[in-house]
N, C-alpha and C. Protein backbone atom coordinates (compact mmCIF):
# COMPACT_ATOMS: atom_id res chain seq x y z
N UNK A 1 -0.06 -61.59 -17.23
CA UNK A 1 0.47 -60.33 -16.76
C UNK A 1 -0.65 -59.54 -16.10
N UNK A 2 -0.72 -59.05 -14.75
CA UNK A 2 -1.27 -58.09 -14.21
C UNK A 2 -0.84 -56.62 -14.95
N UNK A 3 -2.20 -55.92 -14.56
CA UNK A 3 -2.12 -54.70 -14.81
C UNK A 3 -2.43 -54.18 -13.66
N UNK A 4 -2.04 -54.76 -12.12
CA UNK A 4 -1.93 -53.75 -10.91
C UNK A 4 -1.02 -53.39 -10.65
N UNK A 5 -0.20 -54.53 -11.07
CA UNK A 5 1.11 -54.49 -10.58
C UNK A 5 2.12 -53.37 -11.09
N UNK A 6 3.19 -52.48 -10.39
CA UNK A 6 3.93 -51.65 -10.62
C UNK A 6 4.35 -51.92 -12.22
N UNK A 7 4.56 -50.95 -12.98
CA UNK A 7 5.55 -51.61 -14.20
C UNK A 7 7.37 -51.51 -13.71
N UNK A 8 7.89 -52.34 -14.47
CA UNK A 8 9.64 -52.28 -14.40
C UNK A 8 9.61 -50.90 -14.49
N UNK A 9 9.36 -50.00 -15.62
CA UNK A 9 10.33 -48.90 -15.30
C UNK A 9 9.79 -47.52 -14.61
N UNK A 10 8.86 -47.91 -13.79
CA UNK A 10 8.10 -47.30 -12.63
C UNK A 10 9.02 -47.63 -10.97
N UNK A 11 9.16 -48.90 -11.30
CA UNK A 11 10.11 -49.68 -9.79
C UNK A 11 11.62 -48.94 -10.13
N UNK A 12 12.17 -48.67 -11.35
CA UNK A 12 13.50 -48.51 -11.96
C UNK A 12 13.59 -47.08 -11.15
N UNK A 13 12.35 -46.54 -11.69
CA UNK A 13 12.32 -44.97 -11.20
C UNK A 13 12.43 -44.80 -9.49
N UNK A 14 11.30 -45.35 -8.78
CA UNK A 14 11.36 -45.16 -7.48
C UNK A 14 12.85 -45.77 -6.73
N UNK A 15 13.47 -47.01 -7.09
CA UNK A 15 14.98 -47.01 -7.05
C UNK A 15 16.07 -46.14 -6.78
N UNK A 16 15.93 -45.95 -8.26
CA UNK A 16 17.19 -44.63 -8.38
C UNK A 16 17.18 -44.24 -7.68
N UNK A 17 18.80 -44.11 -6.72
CA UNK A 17 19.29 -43.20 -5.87
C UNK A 17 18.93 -42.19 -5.93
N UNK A 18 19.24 -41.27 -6.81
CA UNK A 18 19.43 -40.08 -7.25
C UNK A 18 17.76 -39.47 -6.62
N UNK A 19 16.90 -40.29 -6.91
CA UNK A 19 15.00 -39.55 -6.82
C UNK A 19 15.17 -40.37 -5.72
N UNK A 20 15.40 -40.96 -4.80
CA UNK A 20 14.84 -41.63 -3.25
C UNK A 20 14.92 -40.04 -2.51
N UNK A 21 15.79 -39.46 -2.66
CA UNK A 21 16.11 -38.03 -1.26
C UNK A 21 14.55 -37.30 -2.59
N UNK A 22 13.97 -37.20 -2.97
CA UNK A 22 13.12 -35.72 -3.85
C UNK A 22 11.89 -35.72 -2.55
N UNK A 23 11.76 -34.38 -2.38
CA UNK A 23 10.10 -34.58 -1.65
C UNK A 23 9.14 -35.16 -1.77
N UNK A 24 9.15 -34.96 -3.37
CA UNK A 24 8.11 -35.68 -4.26
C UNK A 24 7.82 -37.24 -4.25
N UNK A 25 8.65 -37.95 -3.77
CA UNK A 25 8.64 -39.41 -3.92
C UNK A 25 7.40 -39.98 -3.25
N UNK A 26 6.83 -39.44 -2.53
CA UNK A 26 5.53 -40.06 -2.06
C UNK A 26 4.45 -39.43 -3.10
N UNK A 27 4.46 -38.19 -3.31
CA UNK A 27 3.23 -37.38 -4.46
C UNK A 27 2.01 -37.41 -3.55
N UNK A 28 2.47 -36.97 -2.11
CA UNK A 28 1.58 -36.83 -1.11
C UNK A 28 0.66 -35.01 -1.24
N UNK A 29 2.31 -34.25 -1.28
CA UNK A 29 1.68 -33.15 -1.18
C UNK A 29 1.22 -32.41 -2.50
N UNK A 30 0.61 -33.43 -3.25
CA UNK A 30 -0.67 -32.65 -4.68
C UNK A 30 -2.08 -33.05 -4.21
N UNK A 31 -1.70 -33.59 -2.85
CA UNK A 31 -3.40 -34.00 -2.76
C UNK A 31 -3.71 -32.74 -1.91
N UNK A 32 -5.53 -32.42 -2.42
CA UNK A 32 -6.07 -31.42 -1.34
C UNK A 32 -5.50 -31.14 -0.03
N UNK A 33 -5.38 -30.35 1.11
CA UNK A 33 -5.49 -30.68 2.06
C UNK A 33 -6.29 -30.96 2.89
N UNK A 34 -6.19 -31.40 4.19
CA UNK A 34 -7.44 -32.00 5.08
C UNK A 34 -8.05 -30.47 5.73
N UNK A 35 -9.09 -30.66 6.60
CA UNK A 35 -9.59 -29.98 7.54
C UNK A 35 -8.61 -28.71 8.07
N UNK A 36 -7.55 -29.57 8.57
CA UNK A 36 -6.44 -28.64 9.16
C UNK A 36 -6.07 -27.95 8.24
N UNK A 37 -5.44 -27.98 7.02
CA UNK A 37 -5.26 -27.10 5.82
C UNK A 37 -6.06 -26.35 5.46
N UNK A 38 -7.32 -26.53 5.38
CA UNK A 38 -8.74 -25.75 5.30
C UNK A 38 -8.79 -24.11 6.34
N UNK A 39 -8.58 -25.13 7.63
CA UNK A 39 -8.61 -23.78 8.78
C UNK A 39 -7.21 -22.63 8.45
N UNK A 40 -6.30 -23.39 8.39
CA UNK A 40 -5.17 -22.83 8.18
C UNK A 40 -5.27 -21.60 6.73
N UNK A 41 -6.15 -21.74 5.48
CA UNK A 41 -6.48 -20.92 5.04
C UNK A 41 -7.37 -19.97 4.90
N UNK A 42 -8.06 -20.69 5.85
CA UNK A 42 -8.97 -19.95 5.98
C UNK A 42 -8.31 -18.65 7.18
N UNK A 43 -7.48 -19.23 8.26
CA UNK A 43 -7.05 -18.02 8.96
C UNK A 43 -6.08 -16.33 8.70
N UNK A 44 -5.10 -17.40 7.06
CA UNK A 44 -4.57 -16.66 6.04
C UNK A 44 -5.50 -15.59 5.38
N UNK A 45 -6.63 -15.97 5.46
CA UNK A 45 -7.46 -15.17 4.73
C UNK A 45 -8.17 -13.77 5.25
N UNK A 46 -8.59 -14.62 6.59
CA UNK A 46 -9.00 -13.61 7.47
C UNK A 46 -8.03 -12.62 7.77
N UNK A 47 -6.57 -12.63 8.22
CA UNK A 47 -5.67 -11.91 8.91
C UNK A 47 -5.40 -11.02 7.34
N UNK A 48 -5.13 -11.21 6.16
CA UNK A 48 -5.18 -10.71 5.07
C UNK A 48 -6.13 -9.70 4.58
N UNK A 49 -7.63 -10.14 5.18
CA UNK A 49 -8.79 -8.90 5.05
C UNK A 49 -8.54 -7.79 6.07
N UNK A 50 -8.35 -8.65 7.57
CA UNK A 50 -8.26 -7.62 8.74
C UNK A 50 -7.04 -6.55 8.51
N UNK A 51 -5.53 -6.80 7.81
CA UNK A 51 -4.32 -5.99 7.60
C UNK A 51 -4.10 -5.97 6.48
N UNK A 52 -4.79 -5.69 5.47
CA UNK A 52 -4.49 -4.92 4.09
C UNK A 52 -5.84 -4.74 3.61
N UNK A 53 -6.04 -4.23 2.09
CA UNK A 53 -6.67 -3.95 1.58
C UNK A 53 -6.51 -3.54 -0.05
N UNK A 54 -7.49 -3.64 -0.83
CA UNK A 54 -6.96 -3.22 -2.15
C UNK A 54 -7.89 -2.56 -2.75
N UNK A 55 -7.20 -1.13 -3.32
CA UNK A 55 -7.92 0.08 -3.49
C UNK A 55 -7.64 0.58 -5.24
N UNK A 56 -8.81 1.01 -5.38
CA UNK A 56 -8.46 1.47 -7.28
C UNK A 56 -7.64 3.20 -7.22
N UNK A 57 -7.22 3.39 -7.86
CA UNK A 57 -6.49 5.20 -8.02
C UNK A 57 -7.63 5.68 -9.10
N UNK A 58 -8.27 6.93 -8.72
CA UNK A 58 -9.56 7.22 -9.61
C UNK A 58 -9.09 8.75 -10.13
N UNK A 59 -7.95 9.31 -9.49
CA UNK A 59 -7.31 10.56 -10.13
C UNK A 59 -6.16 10.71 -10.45
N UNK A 60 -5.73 11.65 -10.67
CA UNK A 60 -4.33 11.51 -11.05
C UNK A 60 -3.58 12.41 -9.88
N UNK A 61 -3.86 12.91 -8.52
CA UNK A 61 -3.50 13.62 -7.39
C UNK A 61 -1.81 12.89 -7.21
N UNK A 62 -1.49 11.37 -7.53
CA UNK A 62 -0.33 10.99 -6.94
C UNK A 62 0.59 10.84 -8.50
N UNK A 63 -0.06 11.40 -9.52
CA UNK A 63 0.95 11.20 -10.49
C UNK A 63 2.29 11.81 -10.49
N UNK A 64 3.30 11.02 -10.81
CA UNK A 64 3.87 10.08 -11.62
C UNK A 64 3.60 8.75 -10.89
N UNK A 65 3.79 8.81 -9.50
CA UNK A 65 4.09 7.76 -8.91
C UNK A 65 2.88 6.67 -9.03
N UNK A 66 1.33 7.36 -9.09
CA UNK A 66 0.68 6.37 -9.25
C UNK A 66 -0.47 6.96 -10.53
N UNK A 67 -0.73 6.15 -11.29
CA UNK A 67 -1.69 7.05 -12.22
C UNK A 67 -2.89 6.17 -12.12
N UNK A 68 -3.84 7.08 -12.77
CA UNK A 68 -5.56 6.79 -13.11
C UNK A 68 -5.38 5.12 -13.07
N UNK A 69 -6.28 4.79 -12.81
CA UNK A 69 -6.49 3.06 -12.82
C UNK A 69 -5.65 2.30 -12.38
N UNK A 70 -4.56 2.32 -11.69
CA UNK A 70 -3.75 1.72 -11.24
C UNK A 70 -4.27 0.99 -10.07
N UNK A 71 -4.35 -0.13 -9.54
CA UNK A 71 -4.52 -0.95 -8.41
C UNK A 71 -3.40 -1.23 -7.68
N UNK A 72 -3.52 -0.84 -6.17
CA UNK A 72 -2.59 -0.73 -5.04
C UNK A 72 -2.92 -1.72 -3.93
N UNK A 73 -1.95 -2.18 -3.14
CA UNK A 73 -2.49 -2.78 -1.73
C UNK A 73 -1.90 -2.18 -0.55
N UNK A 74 -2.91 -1.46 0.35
CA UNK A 74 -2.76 -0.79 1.08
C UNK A 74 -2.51 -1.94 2.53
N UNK A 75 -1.34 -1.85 3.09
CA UNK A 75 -1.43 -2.64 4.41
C UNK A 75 -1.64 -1.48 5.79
N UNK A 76 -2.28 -2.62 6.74
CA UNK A 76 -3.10 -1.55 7.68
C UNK A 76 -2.57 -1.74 9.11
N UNK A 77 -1.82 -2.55 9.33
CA UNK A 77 -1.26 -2.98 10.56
C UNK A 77 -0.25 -2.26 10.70
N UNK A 78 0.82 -1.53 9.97
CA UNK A 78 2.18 -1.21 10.83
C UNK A 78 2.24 -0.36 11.40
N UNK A 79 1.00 0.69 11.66
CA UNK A 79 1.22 2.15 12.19
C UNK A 79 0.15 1.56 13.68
N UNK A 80 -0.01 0.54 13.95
CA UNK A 80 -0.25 0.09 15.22
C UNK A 80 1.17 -0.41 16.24
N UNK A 81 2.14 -0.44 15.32
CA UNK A 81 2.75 -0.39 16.05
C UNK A 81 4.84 0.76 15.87
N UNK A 82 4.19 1.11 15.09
CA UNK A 82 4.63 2.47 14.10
C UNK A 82 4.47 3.21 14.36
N UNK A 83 4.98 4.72 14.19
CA UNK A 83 4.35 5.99 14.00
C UNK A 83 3.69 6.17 12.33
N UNK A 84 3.34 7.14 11.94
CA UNK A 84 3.46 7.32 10.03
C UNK A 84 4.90 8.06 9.70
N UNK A 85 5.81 7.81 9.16
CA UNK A 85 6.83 8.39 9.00
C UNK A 85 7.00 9.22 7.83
N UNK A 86 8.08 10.15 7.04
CA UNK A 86 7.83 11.11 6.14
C UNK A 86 8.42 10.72 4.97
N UNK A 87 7.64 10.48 3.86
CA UNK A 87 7.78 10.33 2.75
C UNK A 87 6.98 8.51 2.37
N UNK A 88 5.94 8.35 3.73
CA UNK A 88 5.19 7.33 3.13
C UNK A 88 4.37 7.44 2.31
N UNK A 89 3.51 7.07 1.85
CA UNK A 89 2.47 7.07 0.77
C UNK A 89 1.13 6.77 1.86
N UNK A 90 0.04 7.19 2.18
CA UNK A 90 -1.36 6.62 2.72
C UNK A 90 -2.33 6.66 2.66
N UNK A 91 -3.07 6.12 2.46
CA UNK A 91 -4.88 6.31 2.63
C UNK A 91 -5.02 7.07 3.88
N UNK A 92 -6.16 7.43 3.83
CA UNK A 92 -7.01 8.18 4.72
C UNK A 92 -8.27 8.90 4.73
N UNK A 93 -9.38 9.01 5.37
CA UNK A 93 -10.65 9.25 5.44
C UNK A 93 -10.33 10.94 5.02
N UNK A 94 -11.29 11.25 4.04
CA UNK A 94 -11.45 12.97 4.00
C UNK A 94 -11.65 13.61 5.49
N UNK A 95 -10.46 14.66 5.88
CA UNK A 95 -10.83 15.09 6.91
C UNK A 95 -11.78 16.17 6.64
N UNK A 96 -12.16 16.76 5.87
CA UNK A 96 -13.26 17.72 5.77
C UNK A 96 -14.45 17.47 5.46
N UNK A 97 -15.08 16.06 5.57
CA UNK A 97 -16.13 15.14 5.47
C UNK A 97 -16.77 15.12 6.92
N UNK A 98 -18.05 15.50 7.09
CA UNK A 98 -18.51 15.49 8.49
C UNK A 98 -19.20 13.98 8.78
N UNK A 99 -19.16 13.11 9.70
CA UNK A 99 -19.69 11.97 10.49
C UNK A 99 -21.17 12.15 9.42
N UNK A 100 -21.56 10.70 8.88
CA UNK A 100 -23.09 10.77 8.87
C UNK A 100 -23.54 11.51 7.29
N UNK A 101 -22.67 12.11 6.42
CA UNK A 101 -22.24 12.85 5.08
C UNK A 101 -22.67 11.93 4.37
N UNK A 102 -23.07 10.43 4.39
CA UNK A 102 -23.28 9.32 3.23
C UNK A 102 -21.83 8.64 3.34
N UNK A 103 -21.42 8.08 2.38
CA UNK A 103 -20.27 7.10 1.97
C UNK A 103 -19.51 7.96 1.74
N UNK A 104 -18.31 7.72 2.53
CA UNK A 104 -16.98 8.16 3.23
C UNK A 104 -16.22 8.61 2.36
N UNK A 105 -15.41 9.42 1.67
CA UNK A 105 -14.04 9.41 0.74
C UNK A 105 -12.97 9.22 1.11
N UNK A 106 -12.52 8.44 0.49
CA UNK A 106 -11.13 7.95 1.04
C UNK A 106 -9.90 8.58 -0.17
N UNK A 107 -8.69 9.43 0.31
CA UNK A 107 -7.33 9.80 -0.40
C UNK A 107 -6.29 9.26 0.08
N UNK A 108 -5.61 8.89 -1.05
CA UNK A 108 -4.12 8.63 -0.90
C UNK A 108 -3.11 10.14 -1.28
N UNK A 109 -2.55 9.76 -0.42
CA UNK A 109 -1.53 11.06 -0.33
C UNK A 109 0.15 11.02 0.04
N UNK A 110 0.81 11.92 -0.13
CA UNK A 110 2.26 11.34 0.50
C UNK A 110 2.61 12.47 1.89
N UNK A 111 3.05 11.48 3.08
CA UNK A 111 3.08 12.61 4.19
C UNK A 111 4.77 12.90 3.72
N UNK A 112 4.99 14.42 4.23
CA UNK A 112 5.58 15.63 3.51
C UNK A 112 6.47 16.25 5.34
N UNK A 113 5.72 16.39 6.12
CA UNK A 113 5.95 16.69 7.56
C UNK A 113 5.32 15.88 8.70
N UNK A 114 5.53 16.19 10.11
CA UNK A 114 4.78 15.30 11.17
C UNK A 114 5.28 16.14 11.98
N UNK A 115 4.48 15.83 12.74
CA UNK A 115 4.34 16.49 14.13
C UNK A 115 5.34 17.42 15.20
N UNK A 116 5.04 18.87 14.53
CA UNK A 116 6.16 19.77 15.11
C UNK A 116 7.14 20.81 14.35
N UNK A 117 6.53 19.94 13.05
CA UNK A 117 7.32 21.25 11.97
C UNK A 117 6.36 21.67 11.16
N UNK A 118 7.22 22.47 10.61
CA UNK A 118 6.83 24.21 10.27
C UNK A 118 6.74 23.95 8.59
N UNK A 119 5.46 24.01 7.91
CA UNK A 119 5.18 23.24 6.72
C UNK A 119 5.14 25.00 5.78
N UNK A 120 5.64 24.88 4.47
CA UNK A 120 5.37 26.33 3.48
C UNK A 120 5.83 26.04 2.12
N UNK A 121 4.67 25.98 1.75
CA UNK A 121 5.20 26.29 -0.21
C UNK A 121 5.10 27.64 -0.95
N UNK A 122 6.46 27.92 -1.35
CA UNK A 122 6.85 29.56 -2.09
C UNK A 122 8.14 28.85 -2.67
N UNK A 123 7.99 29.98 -3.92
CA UNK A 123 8.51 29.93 -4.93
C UNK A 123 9.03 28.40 -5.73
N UNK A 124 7.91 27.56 -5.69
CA UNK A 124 7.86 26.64 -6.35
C UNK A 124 8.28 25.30 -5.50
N UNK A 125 8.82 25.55 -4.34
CA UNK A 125 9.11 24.41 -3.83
C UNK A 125 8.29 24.14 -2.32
N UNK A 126 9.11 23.05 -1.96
CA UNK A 126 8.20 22.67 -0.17
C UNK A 126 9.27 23.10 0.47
N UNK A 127 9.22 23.41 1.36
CA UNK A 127 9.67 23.71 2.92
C UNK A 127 9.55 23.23 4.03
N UNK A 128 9.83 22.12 4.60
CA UNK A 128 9.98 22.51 6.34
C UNK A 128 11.53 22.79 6.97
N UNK A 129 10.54 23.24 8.13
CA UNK A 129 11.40 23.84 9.18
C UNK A 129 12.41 24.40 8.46
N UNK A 130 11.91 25.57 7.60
CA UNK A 130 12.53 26.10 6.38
C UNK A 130 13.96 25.77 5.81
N UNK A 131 13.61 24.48 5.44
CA UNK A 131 15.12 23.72 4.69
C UNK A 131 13.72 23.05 3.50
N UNK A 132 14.28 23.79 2.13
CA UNK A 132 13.56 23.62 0.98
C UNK A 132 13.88 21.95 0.71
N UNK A 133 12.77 21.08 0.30
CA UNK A 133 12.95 19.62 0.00
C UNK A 133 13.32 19.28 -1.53
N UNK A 134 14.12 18.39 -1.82
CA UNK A 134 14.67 17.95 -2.75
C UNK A 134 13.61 17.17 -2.97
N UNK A 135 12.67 17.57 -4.07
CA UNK A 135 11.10 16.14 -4.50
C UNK A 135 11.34 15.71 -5.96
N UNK A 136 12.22 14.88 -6.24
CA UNK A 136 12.57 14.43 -7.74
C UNK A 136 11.28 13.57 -8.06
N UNK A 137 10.37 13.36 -7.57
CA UNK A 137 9.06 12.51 -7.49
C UNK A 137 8.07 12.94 -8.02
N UNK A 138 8.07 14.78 -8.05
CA UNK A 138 6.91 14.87 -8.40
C UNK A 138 6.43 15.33 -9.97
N UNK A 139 5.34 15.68 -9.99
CA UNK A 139 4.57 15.54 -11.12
C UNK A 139 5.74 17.22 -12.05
N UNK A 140 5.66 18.33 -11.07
CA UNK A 140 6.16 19.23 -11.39
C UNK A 140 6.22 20.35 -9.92
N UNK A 141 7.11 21.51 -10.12
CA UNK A 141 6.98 22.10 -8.89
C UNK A 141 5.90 22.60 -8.55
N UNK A 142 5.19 23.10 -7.27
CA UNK A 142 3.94 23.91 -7.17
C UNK A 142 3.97 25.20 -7.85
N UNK A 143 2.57 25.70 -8.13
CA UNK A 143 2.44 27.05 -8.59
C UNK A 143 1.70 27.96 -7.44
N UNK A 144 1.22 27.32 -7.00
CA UNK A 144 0.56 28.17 -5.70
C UNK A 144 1.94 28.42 -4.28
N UNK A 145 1.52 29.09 -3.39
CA UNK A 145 2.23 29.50 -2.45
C UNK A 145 0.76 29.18 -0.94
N UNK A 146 1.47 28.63 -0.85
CA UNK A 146 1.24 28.22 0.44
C UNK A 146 1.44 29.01 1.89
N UNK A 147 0.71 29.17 3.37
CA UNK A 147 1.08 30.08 4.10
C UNK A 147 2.13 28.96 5.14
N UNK A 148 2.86 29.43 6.11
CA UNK A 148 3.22 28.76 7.20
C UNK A 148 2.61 28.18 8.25
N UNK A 149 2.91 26.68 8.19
CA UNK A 149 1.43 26.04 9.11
C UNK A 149 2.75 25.35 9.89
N UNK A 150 1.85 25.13 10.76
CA UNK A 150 2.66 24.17 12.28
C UNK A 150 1.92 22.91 12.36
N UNK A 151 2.64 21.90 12.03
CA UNK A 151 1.92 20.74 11.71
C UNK A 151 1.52 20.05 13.48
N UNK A 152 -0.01 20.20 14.85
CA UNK A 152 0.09 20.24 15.91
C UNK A 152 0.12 18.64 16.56
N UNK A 153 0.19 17.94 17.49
CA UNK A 153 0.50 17.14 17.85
C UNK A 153 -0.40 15.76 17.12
N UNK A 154 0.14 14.71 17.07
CA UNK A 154 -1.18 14.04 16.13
C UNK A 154 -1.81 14.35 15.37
N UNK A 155 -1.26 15.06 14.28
CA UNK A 155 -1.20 15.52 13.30
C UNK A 155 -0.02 14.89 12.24
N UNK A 156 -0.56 15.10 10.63
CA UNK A 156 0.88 14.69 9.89
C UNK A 156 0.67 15.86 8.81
N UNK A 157 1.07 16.14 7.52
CA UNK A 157 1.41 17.32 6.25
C UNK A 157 1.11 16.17 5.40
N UNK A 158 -0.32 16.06 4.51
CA UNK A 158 0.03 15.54 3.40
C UNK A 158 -0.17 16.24 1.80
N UNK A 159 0.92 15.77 1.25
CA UNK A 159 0.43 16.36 -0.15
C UNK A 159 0.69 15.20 -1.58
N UNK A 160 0.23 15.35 -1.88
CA UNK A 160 0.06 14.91 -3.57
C UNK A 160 1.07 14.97 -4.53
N UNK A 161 1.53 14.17 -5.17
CA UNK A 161 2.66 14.01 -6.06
C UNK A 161 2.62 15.33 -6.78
N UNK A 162 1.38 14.88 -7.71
CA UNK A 162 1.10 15.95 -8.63
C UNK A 162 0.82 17.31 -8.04
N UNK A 163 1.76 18.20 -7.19
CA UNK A 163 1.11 18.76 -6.54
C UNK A 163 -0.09 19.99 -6.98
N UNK A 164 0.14 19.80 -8.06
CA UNK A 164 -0.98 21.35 -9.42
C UNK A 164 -2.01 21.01 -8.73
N UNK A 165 -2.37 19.85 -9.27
CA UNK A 165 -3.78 19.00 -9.01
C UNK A 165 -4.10 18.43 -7.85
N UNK A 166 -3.76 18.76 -6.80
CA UNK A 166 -3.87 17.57 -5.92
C UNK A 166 -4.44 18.49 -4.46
N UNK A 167 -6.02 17.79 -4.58
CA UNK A 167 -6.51 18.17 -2.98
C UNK A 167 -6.19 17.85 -1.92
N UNK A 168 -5.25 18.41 -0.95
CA UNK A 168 -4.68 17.80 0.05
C UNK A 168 -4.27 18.81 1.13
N UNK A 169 -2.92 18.84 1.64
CA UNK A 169 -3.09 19.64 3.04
C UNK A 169 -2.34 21.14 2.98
N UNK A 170 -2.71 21.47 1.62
CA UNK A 170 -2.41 22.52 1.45
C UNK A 170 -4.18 23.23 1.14
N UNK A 171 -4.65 23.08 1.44
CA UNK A 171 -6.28 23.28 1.03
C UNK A 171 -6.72 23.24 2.18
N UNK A 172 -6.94 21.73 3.22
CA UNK A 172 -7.38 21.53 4.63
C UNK A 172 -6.40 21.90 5.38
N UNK A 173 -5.73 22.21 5.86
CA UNK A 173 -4.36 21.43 6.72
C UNK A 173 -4.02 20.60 7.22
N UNK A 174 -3.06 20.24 8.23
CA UNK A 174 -2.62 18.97 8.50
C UNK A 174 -3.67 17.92 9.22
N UNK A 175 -3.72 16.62 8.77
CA UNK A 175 -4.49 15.57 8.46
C UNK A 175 -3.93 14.91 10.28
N UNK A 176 -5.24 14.91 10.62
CA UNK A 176 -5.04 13.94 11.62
C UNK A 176 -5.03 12.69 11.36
N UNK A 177 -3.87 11.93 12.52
CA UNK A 177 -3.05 10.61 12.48
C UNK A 177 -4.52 9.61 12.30
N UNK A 178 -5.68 9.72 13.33
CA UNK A 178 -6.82 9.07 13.30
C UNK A 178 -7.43 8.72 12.04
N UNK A 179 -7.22 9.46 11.03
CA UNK A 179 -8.17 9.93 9.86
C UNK A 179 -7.53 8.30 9.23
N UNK A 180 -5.81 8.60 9.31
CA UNK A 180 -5.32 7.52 8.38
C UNK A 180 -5.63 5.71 8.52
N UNK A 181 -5.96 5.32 7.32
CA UNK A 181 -6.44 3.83 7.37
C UNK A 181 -5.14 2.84 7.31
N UNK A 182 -4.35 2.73 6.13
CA UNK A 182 -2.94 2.30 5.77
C UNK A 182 -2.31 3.19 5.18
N UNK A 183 -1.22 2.17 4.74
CA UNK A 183 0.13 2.98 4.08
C UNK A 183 0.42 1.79 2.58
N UNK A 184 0.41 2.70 1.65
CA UNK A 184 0.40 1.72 0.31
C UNK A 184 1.72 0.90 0.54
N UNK A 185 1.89 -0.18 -0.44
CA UNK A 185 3.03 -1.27 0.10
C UNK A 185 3.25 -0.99 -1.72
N UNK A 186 2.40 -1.70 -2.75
CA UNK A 186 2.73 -2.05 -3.89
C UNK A 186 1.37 -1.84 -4.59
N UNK A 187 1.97 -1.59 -6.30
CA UNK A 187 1.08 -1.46 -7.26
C UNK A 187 0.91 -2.59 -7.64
N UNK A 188 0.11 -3.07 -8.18
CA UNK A 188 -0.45 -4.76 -8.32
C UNK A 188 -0.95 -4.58 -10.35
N UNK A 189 -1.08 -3.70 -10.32
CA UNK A 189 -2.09 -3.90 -11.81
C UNK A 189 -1.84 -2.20 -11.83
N UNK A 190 -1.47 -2.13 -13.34
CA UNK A 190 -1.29 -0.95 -13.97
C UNK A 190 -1.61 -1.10 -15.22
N UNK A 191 -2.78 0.03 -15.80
CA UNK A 191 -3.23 -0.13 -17.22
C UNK A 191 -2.32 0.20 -18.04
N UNK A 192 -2.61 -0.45 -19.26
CA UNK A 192 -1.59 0.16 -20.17
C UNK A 192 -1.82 1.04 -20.83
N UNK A 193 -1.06 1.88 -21.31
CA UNK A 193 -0.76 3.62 -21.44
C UNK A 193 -1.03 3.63 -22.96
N UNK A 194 -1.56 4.75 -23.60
CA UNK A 194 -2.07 4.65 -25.08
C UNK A 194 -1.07 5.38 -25.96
């Protein structure tokens, strides 16, 4: 008796009707891939660094929606061919950070208005184009009062879940479109709560 040779119920197996149609019948695709598979991830990889990114949450400015330690992936491509629209979530460079300041700060924020309306927080709620917003999202209503700003061309309104706590465009005003890097997609990793 050889021991190269197939066994019976190895031949029995490759037989059967039933497993001749499986993909698997060759057990080709568990091997590495070649060169071409190589490039091919490697180009996955690259286009993945160049249009997203993944960022830690170090305050609580977007709570409920995102809290302390939470890990996000910010994608960076759609507002190239997008506008930023209202009620996204985004990163963006501190606009009150001057060129050359050291290492950059970067906030996530939620845009609130865009370009052309009339932004105001009184008596606990938001406003544009004075029609008060329904925000079941946030942390709690504002306590501050806000003046009437005109959000100007290339420009967007952002503010912070939490709005108590939250440095944003009620402090600077409206955040130029330039400033913004992406727009969050998904939370990836959330600590667990004590």
């Amino acid at each position: 008796m050889s021991f190269l040779r197939p066994s019976a119920l190895s031949q029995l197996l490759i037989t059967y009707t039933s497993l001749q149609w499986m993909p698997c019948q060759s057990w080709g695709f568990f091997r590495w891939p070649g060169f071409d598979g190589f490039l091919r991830l490697l180009v996955m990889f690259l286009l993945w660094t160049m249009l997203s990114e993944i960022r830690f949450i170090p305050s609580s400015s977007m709570y409920p929606t995102l809290r302390v330690g939470d890990r996000i992936i910010v994608e960076k491509g759609s507002y190239y061919i997008r506008s930023p629209a209202i009620n996204d979530i985004v990163t963006f460079w501190d606009p009150t950070q001057k060129p050359g300041d050291g290492e950059r700060n970067v906030f996530i924020k939620r845009i609130v208005a865009k370009a052309g309306d009339w932004v105001e927080i009184n008596h606990g709620s938001l406003y544009v184009n004075g029609i008060a917003k329904d925000e079941d999202f946030i942390a709690g209503p504002p306590t501050y009062v806000s003046a009437l700003t005109y959000v100007p061309k290339g420009h967007v309104y952002v503010l912070g879940d939490n709005r108590n706590k939250s440095y944003d465009s009620h402090f600077w005003g409206p955040l130029p479109i330039k400033n913004i890097i992406g727009r969050y997609v998904m939370c990836f990793h959330r600590p667990p709560t004590n």
